[in-house]
Protein backbone atom coordinates (compact mmCIF):
# COMPACT_ATOMS: atom_id res chain seq x y z
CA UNK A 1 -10.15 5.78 44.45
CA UNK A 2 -7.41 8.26 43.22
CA UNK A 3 -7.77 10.07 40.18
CA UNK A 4 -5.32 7.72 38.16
CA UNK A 5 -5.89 4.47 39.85
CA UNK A 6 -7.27 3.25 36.01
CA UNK A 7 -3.66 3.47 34.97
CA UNK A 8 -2.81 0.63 37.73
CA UNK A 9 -6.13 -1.71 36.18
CA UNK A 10 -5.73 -4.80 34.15
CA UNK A 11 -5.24 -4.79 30.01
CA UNK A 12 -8.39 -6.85 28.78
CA UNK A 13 -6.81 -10.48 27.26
CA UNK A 14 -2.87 -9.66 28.97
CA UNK A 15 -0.94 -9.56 31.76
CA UNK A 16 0.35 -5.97 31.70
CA UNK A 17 -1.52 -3.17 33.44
CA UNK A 18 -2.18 0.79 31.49
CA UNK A 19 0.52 1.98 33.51
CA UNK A 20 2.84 -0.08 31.28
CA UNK A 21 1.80 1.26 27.93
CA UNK A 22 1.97 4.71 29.64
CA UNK A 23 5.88 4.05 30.30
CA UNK A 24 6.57 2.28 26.78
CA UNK A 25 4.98 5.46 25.44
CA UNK A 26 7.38 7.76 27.45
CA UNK A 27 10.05 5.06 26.56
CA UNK A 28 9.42 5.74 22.85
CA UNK A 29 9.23 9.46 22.87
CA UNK A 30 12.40 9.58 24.49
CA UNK A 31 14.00 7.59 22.12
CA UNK A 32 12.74 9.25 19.29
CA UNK A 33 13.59 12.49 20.46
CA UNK A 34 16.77 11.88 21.36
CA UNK A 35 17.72 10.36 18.07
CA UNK A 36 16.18 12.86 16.13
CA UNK A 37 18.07 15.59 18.10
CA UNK A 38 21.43 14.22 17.82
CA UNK A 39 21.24 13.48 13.80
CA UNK A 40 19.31 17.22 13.55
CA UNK A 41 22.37 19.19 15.76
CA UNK A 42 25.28 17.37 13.35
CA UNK A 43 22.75 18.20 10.37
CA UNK A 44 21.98 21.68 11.72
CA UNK A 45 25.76 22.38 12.20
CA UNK A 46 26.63 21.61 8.87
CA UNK A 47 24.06 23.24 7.43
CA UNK A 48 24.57 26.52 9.16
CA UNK A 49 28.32 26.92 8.52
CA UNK A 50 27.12 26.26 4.73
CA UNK A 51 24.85 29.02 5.15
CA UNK A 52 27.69 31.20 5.99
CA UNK A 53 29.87 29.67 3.74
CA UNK A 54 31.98 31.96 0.72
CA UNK A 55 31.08 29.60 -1.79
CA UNK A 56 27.96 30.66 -3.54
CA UNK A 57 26.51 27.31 -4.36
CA UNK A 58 27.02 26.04 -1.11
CA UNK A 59 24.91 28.56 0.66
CA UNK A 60 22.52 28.35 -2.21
CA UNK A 61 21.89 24.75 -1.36
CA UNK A 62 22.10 25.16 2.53
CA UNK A 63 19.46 27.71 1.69
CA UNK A 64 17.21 26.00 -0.33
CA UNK A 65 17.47 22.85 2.42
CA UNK A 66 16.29 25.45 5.53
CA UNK A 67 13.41 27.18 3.31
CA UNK A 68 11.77 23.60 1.76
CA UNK A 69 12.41 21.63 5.50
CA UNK A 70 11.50 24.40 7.95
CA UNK A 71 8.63 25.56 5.82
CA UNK A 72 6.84 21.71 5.35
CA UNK A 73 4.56 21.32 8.41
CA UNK A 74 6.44 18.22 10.49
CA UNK A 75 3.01 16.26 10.27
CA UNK A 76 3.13 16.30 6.01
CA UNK A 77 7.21 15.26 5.96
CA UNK A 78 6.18 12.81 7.96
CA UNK A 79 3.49 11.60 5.61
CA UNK A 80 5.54 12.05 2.79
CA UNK A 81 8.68 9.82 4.42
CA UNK A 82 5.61 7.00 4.99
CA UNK A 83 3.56 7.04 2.26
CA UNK A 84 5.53 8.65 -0.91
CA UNK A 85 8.84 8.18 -0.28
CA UNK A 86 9.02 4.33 -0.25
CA UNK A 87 7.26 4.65 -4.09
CA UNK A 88 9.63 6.69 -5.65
CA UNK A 89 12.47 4.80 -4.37
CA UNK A 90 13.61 2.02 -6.59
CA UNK A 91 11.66 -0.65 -6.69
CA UNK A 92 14.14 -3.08 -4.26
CA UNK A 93 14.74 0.08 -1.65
CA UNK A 94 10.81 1.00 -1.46
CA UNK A 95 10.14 -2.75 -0.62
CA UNK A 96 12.70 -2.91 1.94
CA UNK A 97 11.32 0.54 3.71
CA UNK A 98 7.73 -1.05 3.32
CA UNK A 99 8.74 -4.34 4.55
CA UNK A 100 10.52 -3.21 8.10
CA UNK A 101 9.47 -5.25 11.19
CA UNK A 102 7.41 -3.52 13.26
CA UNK A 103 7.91 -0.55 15.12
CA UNK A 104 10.85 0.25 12.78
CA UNK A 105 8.50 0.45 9.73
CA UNK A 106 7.11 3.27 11.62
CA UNK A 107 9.76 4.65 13.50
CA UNK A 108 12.24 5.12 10.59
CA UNK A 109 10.34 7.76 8.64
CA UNK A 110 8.98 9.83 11.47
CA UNK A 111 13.05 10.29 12.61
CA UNK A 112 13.85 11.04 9.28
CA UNK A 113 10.55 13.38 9.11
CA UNK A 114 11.98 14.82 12.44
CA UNK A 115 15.22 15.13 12.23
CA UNK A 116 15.28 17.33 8.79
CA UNK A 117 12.02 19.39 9.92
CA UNK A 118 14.26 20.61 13.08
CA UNK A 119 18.22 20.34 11.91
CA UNK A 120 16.40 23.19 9.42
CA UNK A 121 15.56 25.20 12.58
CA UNK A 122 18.75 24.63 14.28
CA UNK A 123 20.64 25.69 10.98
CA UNK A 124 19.52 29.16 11.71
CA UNK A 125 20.29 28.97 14.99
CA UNK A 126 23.68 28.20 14.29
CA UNK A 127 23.82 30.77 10.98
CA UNK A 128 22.79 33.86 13.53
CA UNK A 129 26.05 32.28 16.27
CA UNK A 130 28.47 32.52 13.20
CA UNK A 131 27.27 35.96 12.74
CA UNK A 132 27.47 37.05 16.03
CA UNK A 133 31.10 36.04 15.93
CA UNK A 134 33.56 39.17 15.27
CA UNK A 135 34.82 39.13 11.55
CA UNK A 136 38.06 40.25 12.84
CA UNK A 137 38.80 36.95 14.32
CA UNK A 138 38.09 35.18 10.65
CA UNK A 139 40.75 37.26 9.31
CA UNK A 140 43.04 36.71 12.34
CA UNK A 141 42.75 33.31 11.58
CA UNK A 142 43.22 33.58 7.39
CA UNK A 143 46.26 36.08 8.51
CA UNK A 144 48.22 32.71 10.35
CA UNK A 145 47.42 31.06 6.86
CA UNK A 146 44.48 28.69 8.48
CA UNK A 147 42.29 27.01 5.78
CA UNK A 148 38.46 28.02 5.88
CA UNK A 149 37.68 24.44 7.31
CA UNK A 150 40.49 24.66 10.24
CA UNK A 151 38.93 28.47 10.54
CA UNK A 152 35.51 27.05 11.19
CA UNK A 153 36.49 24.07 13.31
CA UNK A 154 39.05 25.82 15.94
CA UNK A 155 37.80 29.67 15.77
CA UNK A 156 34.23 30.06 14.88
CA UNK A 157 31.95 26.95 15.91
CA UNK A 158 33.65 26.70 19.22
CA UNK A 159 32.58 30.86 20.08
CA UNK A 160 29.35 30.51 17.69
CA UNK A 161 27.87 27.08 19.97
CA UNK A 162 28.48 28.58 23.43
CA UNK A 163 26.45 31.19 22.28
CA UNK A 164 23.37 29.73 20.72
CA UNK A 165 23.00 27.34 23.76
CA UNK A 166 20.12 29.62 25.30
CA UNK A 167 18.29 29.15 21.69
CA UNK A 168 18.94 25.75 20.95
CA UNK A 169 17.05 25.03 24.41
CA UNK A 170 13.59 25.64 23.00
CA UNK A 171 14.67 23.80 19.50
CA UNK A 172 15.85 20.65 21.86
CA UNK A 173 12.05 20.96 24.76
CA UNK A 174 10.19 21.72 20.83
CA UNK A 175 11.32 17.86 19.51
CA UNK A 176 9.71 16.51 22.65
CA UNK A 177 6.46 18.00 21.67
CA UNK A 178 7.11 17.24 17.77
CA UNK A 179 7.35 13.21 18.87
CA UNK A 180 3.49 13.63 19.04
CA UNK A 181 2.76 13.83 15.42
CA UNK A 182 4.38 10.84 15.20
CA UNK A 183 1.16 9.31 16.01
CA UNK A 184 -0.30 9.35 13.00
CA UNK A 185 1.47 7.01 11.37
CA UNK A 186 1.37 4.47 14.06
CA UNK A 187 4.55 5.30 16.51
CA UNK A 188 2.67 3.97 19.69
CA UNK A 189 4.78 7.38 21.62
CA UNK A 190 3.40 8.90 24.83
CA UNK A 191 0.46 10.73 22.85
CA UNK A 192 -1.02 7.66 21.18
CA UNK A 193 -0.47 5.29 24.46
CA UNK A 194 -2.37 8.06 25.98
CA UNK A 195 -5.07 7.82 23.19
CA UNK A 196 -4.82 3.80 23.22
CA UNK A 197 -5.84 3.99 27.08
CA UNK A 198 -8.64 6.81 26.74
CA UNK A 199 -10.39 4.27 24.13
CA UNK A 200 -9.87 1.09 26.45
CA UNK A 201 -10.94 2.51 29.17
CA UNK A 202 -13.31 5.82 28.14
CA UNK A 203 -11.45 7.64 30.94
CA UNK A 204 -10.15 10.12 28.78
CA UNK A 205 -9.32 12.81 31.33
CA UNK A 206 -7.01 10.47 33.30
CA UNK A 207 -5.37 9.24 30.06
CA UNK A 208 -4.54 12.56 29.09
CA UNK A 209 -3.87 13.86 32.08
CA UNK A 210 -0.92 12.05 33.35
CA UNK A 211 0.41 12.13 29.53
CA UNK A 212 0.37 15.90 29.85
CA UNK A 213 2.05 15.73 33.32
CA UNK A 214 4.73 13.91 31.67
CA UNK A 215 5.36 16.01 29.32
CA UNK A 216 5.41 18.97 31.76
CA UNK A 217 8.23 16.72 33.71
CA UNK A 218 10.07 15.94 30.11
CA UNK A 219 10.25 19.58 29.27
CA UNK A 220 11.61 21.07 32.71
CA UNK A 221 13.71 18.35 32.65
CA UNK A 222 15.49 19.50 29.63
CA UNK A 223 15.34 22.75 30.72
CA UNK A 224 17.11 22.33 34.01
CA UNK A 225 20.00 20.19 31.83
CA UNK A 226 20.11 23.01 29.03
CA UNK A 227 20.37 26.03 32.02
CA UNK A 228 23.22 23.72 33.62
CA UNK A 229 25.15 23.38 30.14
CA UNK A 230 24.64 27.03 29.49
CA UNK A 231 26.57 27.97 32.70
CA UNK A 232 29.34 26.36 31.67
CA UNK A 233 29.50 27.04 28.51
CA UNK A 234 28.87 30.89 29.11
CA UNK A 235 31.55 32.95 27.73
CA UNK A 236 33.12 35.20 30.28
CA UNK A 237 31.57 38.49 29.71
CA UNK A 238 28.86 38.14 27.52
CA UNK A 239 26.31 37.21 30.17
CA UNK A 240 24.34 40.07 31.17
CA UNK A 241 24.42 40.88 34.72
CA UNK A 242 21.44 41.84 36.68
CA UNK A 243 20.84 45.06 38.44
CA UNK A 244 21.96 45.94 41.65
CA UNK A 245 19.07 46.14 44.54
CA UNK A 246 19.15 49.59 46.36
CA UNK A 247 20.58 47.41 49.21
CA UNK A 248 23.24 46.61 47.13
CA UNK A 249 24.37 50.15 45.87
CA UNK A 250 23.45 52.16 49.41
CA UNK A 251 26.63 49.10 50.65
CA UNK A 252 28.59 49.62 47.27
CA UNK A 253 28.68 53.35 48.04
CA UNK A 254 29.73 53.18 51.78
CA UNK A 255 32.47 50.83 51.29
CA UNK A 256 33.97 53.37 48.38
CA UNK A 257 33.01 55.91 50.85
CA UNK A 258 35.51 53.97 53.77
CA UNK A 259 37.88 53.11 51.24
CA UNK A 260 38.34 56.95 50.56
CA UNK A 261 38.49 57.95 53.66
């Protein structure tokens, strides 16, 4: 018997096997993530530039958004999104949030939870790229008579996101992890399909284990995407180059020493 040969056993009263709420687990988390990710980078990016932005109240408010979202543990937004939210909605709107069909009831306000917890994080992300951007080239761009927006848009983002790719790599592997809290209020994810077998079964090692190998798979996944995307996005340059093996310099200095000669 291997180690997760429970995963292949019968569900008690149906016709699916563990393995199957395993993969609608996985199935969830990715979706979830995914989701969240895309709303939190166009979030994140607008944000950011705000950050930056000339306008006082406009970085006031992109300021006070990054210090109340990043600052609120994930697991409490999420809470609030579930349980508050819908009650200080109007009365027709808080109905209609309580009222979702099933998973959505659930789903809904841990994406909302995770999506402003981490488009906070990436707003700094993208607020240190616009820094790292030369000044000069903002006033190159005011001197051709370029609006801020068009100045953003064409000059800065494009140089500011090829840079913050390397950072943006643990934001994007962190929302994977972050789909676990999403267990608590009922989003049957990888975690809580993990959980759900552990109690069916008591083999709790298993249960966990292969939900943790997962995960490991998930996150080098994304990794081995996000190194491929930050190759080609690499400005030419910028990347630091790594130092020469003895090997290397002993044949650098012989071929200057034939080309001299």
């Amino acid at each position: 018997m291997t180690m997760f040969s429970v995963l292949f056993e019968q569900v008690p009263d149906g016709d699916e096997i563990y393995l199957d709420w395993i993969l609608s687990g996985v199935g969830w988390t990715l979706f979830l993530a995914a989701a969240g990710w895309c709303l939190a980078f166009v979030i994140g990016v607008l944000v950011g530039c705000g950050r930056t932005s000339r306008n006082r109240w406009v970085a006031v408010l992109a300021r006070l958004y990054v210090e109340i979202f990043r600052n609120i543990p994930v697991i409490v937004q999420m809470f609030l999104w579930y349980f508050v939210v819908p009650e200080l909605l109007p009365r027709a709107w808080g109905e209609a949030m309580k009222q979702m069909a099933p998973p959505w009831g659930n789903f809904v306000p841990a994406l909302f939870g995770l999506t402003l917890y981490t488009a906070a994080r990436v707003a700094e992300h993208i607020k240190a790229g616009i820094e790292s951007v030369p000044r000069g080239q903002r006033m190159a761009a005011a001197s051709l008579g370029m609006t801020p927006f068009a100045t953003y848009r064409l000059v800065i983002l494009p140089q500011a996101l090829r840079i913050v790719v390397p950072t943006l790599t643990s934001e994007l592997m962190g929302i994977f992890k972050n789909t676990s809290v999403a267990l608590t209020i009922g989003v049957l994810e990888l975690t809580a399909q993990a959980r759900q077998v552990s109690e069916f079964t008591f083999q709790t090692f298993q249960a966990f284990g292969i939900a943790t190998l997962l995960y490991l798979i998930l996150a080098m996944l994304v990794y081995a995407v996000m190194r491929y995307v930050e190759r080609k996005l690499t400005i030419p340059g910028t990347h630091p180059t790594r130092p020469r093996s003895r090997r290397s310099r002993a044949r650098a200095r012989a071929d200057r020493a034939l080309r001299g000669a």
